[in-house]
N, C-alpha and C. Protein backbone atom coordinates (compact mmCIF):
# COMPACT_ATOMS: atom_id res chain seq x y z
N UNK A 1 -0.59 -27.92 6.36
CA UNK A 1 -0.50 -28.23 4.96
C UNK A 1 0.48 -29.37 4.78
N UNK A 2 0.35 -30.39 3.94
CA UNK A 2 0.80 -31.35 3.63
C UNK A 2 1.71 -31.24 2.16
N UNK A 3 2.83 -31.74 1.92
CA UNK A 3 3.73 -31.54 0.83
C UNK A 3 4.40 -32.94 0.50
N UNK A 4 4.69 -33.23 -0.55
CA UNK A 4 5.59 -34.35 -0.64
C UNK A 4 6.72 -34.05 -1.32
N UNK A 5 7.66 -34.56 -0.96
CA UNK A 5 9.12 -34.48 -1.22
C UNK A 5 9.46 -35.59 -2.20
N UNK A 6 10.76 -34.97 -2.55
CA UNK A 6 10.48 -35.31 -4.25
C UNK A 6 11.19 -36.71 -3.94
N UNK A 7 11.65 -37.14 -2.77
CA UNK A 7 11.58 -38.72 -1.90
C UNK A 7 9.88 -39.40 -2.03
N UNK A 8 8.45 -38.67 -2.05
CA UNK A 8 7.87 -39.04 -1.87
C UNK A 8 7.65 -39.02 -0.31
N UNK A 9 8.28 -38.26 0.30
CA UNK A 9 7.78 -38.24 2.05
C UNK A 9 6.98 -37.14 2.06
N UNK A 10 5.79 -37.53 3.03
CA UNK A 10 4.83 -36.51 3.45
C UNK A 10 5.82 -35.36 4.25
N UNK A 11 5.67 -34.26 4.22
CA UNK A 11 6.50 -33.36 5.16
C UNK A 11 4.67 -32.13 5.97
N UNK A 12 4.82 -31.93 7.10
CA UNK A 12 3.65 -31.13 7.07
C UNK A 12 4.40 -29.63 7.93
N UNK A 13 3.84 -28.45 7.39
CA UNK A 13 4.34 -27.34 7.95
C UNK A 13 3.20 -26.48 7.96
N UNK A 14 3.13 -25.18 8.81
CA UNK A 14 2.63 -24.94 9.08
C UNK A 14 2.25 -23.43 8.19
N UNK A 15 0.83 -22.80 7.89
CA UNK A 15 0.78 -22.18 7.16
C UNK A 15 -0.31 -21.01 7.32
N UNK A 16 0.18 -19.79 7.08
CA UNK A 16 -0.92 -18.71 7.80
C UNK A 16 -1.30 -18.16 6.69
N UNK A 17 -2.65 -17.96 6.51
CA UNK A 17 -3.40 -17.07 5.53
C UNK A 17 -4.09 -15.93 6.23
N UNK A 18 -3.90 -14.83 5.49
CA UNK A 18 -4.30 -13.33 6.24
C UNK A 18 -5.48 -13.10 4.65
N UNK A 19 -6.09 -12.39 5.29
CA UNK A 19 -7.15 -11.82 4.81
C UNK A 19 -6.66 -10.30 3.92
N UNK A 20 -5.62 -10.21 4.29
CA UNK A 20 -4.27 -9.07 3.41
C UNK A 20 -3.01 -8.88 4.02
N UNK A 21 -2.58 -8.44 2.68
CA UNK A 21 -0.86 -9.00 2.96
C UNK A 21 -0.42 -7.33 2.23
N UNK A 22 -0.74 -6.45 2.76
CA UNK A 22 -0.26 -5.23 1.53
C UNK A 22 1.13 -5.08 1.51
N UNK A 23 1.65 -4.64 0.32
CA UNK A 23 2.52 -4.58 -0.69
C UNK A 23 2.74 -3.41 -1.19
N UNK A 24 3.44 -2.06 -1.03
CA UNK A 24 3.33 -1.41 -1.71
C UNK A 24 4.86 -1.55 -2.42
N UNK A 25 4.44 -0.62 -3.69
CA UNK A 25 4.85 -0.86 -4.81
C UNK A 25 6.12 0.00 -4.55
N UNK A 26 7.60 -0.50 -5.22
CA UNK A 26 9.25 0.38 -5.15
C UNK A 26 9.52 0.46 -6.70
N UNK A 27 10.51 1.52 -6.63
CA UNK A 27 10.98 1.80 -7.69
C UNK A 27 12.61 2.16 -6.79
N UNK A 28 13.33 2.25 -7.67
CA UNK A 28 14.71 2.56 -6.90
C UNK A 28 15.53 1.78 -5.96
N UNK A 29 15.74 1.64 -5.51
CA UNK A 29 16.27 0.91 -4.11
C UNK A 29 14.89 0.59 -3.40
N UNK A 30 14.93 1.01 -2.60
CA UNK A 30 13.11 1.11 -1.91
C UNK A 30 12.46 2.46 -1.61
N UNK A 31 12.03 2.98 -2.20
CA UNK A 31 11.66 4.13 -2.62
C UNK A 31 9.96 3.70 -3.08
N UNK A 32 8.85 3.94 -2.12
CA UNK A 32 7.72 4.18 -2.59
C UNK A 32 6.92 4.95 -4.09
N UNK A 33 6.64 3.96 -4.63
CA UNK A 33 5.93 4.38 -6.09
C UNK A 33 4.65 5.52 -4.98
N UNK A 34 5.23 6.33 -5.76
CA UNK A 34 3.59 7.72 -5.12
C UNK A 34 4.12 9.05 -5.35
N UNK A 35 2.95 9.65 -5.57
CA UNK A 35 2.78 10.38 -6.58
C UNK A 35 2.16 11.65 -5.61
N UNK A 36 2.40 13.19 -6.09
CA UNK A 36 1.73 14.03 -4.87
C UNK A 36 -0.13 14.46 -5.77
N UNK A 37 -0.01 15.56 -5.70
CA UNK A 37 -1.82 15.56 -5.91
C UNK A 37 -2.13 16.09 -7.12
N UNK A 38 -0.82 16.18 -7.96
CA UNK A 38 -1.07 16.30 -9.53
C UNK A 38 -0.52 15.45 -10.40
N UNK A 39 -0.32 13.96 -9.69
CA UNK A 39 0.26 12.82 -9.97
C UNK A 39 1.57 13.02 -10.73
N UNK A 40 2.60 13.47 -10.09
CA UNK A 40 3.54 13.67 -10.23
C UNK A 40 4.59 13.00 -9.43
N UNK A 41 5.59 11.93 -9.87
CA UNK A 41 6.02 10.72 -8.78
C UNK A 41 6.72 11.71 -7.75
N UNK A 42 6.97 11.45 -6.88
CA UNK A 42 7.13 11.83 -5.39
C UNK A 42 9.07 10.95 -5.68
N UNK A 43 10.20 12.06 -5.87
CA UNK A 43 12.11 11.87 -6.38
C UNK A 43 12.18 12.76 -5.20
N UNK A 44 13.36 12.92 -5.16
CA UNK A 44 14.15 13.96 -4.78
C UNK A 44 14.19 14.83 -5.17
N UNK A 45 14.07 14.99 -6.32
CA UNK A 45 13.70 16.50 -6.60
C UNK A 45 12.40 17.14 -6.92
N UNK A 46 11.17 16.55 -6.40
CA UNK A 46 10.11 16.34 -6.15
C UNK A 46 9.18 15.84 -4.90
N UNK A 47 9.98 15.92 -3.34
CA UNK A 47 9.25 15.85 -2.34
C UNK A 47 8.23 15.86 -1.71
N UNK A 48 7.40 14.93 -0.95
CA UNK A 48 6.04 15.38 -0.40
C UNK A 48 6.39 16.04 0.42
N UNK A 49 5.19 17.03 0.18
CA UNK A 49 5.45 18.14 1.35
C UNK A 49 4.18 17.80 2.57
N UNK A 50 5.38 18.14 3.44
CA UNK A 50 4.36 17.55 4.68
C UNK A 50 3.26 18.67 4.87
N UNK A 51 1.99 18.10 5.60
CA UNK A 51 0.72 18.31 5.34
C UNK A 51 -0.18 18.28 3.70
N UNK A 52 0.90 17.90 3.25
CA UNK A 52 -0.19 17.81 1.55
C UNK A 52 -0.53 16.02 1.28
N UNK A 53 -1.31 15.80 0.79
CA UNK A 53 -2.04 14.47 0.63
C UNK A 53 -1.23 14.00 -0.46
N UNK A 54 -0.69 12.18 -0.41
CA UNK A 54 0.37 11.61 -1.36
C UNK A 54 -0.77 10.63 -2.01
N UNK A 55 -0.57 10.16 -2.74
CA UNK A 55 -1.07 8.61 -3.57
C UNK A 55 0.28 7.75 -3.60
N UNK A 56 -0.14 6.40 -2.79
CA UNK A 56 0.78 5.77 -2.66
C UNK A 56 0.19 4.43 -3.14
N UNK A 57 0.74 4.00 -4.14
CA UNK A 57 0.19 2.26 -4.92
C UNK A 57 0.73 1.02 -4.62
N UNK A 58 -0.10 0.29 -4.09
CA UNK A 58 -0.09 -0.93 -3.51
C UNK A 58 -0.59 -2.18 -4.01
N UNK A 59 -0.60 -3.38 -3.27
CA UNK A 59 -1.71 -4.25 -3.80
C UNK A 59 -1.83 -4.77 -2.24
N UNK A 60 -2.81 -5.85 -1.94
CA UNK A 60 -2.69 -7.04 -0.92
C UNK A 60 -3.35 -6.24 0.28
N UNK A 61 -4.36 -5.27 -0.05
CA UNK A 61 -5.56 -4.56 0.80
C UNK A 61 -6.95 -5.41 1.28
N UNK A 62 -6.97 -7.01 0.50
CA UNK A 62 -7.71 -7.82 1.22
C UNK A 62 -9.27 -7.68 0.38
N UNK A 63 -10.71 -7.36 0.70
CA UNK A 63 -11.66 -7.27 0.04
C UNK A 63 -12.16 -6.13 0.04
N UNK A 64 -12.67 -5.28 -1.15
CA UNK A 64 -13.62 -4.25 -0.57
C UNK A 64 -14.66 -4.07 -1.17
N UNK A 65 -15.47 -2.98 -1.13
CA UNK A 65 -16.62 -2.62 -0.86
C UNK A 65 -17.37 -2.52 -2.40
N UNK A 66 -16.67 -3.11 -3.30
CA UNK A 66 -17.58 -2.68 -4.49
C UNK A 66 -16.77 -3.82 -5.62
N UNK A 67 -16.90 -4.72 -5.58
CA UNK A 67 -15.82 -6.00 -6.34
C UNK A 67 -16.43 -5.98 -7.22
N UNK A 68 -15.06 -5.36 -8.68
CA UNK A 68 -15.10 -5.37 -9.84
C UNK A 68 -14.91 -7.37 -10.56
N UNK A 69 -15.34 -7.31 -11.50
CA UNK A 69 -15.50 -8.67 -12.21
C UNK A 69 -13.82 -9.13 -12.52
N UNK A 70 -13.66 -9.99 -12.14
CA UNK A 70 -11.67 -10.81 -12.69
C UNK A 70 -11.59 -10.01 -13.76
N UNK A 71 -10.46 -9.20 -13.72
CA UNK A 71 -9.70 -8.85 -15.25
C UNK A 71 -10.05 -7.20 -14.99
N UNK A 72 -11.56 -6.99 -14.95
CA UNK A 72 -12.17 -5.21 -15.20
C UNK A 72 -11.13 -4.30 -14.22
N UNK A 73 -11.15 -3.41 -14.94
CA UNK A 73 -10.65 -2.25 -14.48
C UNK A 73 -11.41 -1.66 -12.84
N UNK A 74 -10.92 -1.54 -12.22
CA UNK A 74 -11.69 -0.94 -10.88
C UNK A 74 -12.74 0.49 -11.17
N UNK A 75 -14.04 0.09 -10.48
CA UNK A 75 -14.98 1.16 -10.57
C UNK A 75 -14.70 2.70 -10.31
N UNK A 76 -14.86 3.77 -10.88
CA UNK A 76 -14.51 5.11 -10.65
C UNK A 76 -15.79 5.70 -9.41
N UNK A 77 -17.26 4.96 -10.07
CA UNK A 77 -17.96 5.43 -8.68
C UNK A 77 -19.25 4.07 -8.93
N UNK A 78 -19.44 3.46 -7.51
CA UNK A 78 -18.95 3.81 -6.44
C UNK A 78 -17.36 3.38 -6.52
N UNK A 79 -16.48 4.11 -5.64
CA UNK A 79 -15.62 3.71 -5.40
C UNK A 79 -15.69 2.54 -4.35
N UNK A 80 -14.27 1.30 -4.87
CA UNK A 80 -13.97 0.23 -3.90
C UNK A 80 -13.30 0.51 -3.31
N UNK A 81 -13.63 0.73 -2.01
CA UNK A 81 -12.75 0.92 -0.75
C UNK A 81 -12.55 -0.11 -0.07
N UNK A 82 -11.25 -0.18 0.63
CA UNK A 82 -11.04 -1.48 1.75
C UNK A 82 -12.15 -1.24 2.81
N UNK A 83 -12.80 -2.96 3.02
CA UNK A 83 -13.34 -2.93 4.56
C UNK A 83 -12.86 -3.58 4.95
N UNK A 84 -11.29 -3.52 5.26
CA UNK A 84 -10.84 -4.03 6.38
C UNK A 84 -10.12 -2.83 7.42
N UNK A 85 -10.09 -3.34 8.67
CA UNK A 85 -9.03 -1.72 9.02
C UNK A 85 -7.50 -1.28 8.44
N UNK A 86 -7.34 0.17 8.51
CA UNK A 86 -6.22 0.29 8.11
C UNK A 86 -5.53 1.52 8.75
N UNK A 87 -4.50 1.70 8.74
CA UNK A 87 -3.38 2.82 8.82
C UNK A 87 -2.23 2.79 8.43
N UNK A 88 -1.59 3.55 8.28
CA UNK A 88 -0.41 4.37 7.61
C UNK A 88 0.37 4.91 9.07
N UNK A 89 1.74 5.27 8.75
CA UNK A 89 2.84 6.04 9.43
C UNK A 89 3.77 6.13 8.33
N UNK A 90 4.37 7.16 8.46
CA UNK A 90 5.38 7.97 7.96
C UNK A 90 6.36 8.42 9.28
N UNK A 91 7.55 7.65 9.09
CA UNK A 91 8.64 7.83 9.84
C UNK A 91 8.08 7.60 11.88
N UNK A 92 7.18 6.51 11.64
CA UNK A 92 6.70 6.38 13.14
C UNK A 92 5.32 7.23 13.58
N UNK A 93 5.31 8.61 12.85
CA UNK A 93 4.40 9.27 13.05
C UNK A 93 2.83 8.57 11.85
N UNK A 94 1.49 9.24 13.17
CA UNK A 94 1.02 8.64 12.25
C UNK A 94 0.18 9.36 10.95
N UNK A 95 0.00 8.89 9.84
CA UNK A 95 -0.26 9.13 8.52
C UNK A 95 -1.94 9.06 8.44
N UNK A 96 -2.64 10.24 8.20
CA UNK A 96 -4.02 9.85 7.69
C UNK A 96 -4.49 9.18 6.70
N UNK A 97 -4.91 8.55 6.75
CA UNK A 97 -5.51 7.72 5.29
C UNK A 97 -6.89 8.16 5.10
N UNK A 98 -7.08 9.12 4.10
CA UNK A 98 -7.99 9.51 3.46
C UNK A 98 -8.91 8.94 2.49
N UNK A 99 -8.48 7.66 2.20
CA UNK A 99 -8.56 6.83 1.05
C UNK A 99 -7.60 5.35 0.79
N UNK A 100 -8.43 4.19 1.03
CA UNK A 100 -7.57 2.97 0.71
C UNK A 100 -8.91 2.09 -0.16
N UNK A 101 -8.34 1.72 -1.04
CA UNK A 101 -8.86 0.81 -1.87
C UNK A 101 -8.47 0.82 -3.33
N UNK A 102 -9.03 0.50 -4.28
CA UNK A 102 -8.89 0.60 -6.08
C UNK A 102 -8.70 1.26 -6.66
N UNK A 103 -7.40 1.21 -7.27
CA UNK A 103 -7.32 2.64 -8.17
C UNK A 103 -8.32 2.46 -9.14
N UNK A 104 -9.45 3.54 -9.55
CA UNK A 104 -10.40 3.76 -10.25
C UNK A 104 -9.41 3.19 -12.22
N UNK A 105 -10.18 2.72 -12.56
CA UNK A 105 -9.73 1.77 -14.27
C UNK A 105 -8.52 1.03 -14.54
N UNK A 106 -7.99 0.63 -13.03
CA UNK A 106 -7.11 -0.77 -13.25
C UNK A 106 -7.05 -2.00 -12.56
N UNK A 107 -7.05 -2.79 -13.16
CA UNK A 107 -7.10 -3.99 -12.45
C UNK A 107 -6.18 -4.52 -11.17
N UNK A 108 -6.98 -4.77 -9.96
CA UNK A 108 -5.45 -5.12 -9.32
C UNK A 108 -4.80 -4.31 -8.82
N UNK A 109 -4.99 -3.25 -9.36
CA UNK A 109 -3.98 -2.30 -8.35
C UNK A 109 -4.71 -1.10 -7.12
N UNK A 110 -4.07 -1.15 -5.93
CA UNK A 110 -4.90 -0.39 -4.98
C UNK A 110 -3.99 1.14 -4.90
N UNK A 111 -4.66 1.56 -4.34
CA UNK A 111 -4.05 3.23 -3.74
C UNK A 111 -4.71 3.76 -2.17
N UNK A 112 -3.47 4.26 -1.83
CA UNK A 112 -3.57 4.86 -0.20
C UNK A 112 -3.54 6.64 -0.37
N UNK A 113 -4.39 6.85 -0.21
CA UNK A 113 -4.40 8.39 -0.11
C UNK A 113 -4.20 9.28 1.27
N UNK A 114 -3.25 9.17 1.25
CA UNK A 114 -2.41 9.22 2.64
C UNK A 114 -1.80 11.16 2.61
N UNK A 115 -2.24 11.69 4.34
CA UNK A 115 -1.85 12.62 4.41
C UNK A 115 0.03 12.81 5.37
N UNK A 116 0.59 13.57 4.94
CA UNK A 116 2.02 13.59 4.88
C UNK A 116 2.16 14.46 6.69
N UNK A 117 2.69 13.86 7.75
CA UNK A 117 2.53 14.38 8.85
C UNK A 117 3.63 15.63 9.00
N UNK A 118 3.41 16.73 9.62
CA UNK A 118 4.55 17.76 9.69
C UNK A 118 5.63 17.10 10.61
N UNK A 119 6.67 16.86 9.43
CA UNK A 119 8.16 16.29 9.46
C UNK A 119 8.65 17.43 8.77
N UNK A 120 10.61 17.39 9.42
CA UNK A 120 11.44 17.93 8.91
C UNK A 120 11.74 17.56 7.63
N UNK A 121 12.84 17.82 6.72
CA UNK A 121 13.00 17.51 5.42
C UNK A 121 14.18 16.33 5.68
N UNK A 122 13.61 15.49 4.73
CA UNK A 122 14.39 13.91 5.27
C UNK A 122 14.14 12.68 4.17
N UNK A 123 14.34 11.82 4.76
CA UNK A 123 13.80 10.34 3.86
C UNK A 123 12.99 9.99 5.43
N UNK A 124 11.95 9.28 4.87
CA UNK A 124 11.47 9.10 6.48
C UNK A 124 10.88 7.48 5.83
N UNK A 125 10.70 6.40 6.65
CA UNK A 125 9.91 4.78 6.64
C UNK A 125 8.66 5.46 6.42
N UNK A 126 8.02 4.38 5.24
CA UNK A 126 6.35 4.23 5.28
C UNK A 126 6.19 2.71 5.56
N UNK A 127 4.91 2.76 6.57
CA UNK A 127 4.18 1.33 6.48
C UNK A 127 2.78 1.95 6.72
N UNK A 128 2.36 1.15 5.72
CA UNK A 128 0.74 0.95 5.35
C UNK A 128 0.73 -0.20 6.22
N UNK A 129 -0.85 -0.34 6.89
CA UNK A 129 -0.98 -1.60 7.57
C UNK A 129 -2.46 -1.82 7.05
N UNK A 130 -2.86 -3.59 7.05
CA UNK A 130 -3.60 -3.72 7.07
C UNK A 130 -4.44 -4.94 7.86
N UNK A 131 -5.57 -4.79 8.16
CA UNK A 131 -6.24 -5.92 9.16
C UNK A 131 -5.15 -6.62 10.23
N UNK A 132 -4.28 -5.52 10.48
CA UNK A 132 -3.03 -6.03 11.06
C UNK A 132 -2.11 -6.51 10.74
N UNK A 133 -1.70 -6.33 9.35
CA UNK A 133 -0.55 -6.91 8.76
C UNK A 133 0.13 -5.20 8.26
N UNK A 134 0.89 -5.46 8.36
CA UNK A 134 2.30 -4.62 7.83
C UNK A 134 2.82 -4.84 6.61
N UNK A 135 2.87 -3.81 5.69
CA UNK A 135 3.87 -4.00 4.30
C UNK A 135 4.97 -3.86 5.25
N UNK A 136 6.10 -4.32 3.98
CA UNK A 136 7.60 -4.23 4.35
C UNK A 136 7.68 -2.35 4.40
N UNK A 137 8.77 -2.13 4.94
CA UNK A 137 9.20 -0.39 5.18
C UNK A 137 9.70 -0.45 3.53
N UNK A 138 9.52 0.89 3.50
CA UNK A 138 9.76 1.30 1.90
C UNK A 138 9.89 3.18 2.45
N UNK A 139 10.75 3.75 1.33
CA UNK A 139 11.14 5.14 1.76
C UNK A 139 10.40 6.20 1.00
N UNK A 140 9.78 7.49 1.88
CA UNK A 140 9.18 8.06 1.11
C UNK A 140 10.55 10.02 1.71
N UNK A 141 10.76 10.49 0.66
CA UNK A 141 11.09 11.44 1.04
C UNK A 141 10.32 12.92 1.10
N UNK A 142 10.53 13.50 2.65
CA UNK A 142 9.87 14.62 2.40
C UNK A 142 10.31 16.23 2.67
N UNK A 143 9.84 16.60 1.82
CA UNK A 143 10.65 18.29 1.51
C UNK A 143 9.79 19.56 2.74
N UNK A 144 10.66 20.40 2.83
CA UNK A 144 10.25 21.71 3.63
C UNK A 144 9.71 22.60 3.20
């Protein structure tokens, strides 16, 4: 890619485009926006409990399977799911993903329906990955 400097000099650097870049969403310090299975945000005084399924909201999942029109709310059925590959870990261990793609009536925004691996009670790293890219670590805590 080519740039000019506000000299007017060409400068050229180099520039990678991924097919997704996921992002999931913080609140707190870094504390994963997600919610357990009665959409209830996932605090401290509200823990995922390991083996129960989380909703975790993201964006930068790349293309999927059912592309709503610029602006529309994401389809409820069929559902848009990512086709690109993906996985999850929670604290290194790995995380099922039951579900990655559109949250059903919003624009833009995705969700990981991710199962919680039997861990002790802790703060443990999440990374969502996608087509081989990595979100940044973000903290999900989980209760006994």
């Amino acid at each position: 890619m080519m740039v000019r400097s506000a000299a007017g000099m060409s400068m050229e650097f180099p520039l990678t485009v991924s097919a997704a870049g996921p992002g999931v969403f913080m609140w707190d310090v870094n504390r994963a926006v997600a919610t357990d299975a009665g959409g209830t945000l996932l605090t401290a005084a509200n823990p995922a409990r390991a083996g129960s399924v989380i909703v975790v909201y993201l964006t930068g999942i790349g293309g999927v399977s059912n592309t709503p029109l610029d602006g529309a709310g994401a389809p409820v059925s069929p559902l848009a799911r990512a086709s690109l590959a993906f996985s999850a870990t929670i604290g290194g261990v790995d995380a099922p993903v039951q579900f990655l793609g559109l949250t059903p009536y919003f624009a833009g925004l995705a969700q990981a329906n991710l199962q919680v691996p039997q861990l002790a009670a802790g703060d443990y790293p999440l990374v969502i990955t996608v087509d081989g890219n990595s979100s940044a670590v973000v903290t999900i805590r989980v209760g006994s």
